[in-house]
Each structure stands twice: as structure tokens, then as C-alpha cells.
Protein backbone atom coordinates (compact mmCIF):
# COMPACT_ATOMS: atom_id res chain seq x y z
CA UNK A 1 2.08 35.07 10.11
CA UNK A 2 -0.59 32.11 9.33
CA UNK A 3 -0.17 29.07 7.00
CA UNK A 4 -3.03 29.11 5.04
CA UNK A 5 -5.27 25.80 5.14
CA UNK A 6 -3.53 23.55 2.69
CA UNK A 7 -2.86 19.60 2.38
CA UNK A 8 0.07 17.69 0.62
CA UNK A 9 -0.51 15.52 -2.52
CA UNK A 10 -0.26 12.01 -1.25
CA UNK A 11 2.12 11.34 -3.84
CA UNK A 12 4.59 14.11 -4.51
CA UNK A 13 4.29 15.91 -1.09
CA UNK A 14 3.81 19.41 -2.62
CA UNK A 15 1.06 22.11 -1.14
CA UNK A 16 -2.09 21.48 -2.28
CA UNK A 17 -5.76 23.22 -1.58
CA UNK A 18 -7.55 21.41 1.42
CA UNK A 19 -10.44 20.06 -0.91
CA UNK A 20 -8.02 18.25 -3.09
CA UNK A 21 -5.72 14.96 -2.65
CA UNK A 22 -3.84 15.30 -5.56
CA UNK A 23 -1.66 17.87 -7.32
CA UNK A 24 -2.34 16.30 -10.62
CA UNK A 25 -4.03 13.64 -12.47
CA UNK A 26 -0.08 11.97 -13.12
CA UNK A 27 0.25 12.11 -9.30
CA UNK A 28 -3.55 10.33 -9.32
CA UNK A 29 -2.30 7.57 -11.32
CA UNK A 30 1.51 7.46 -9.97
CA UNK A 31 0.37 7.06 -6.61
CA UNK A 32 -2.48 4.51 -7.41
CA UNK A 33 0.04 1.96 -9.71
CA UNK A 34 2.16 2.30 -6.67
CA UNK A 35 -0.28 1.23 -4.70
CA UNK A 36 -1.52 -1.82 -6.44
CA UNK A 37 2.29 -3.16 -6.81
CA UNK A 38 2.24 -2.62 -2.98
CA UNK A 39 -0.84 -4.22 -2.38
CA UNK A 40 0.11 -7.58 -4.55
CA UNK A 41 3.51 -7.53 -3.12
CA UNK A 42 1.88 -7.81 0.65
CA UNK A 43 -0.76 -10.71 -0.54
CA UNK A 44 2.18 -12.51 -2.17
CA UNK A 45 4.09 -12.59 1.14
CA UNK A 46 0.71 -13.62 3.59
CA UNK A 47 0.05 -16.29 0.85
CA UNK A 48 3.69 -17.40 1.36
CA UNK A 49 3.64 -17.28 4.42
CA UNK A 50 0.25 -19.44 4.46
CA UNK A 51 1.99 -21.98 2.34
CA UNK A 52 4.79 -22.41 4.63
CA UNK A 53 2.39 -22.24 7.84
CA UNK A 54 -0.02 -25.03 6.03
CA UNK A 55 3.50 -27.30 5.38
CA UNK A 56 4.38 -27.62 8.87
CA UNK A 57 0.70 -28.08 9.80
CA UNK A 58 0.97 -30.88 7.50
CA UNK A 59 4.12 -32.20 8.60
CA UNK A 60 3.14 -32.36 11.82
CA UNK A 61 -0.30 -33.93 11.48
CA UNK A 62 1.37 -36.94 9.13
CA UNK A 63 4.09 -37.66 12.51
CA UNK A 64 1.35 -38.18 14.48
């Protein structure tokens, strides 16, 4: 017996047709706040991370 062609919604998991990407228009925006809050947590971490990076650079330079 053959699976038909199917994808999962990106944000629930559950079988969807192939031409789709999302069970729902909830799932749509679910999956698309989730993503922003992800996105804006990773910049806040690289621009903390710059921050501490640009301290030391600074530290250093002001020893020499």
C-alpha cells in the first residue's frame, strides 16, 4: 500500500496536500509570530555578543 503525496504543516505537523504549507490560516499566523520572537531573540544575542566582542576590542586597544 502507497502513502499518497502529502506534506506536514510547518507548524502543527499534521498531513497536509503537497501544494499547501499550512493546515490553516491559525497555523499561518502561529507559526509566523513564532518566528519573529525567534528571529529577535537570535539578533538580540549576535548584538550582545557584538557588544561584548567591541568591549574587549576596546580594552585592549586603550592598554596599548
Amino acid at each position: 500500500m502507497e502513502i499518497p503525496k502529502h506534506r506536514h504543516c510547518l507548524n502543527c505537523g499534521i498531513s497536509i496536500p503537497p501544494d499547501q504549507v499550512f493546515c490553516s490560516e491559525k497555523c499561518k499566523i502561529e507559526y509566523m509570530q513564532r518566528r519573529k520572537k525567534m528571529l529577535r531573540t537570535q539578533y538580540m544575542f549576535l548584538a550582545i555578543a557584538g557588544l561584548i566582542i567591541l568591549y574587549y576590542i576596546i580594552t585592549i586597544a586603550l592598554k596599548m
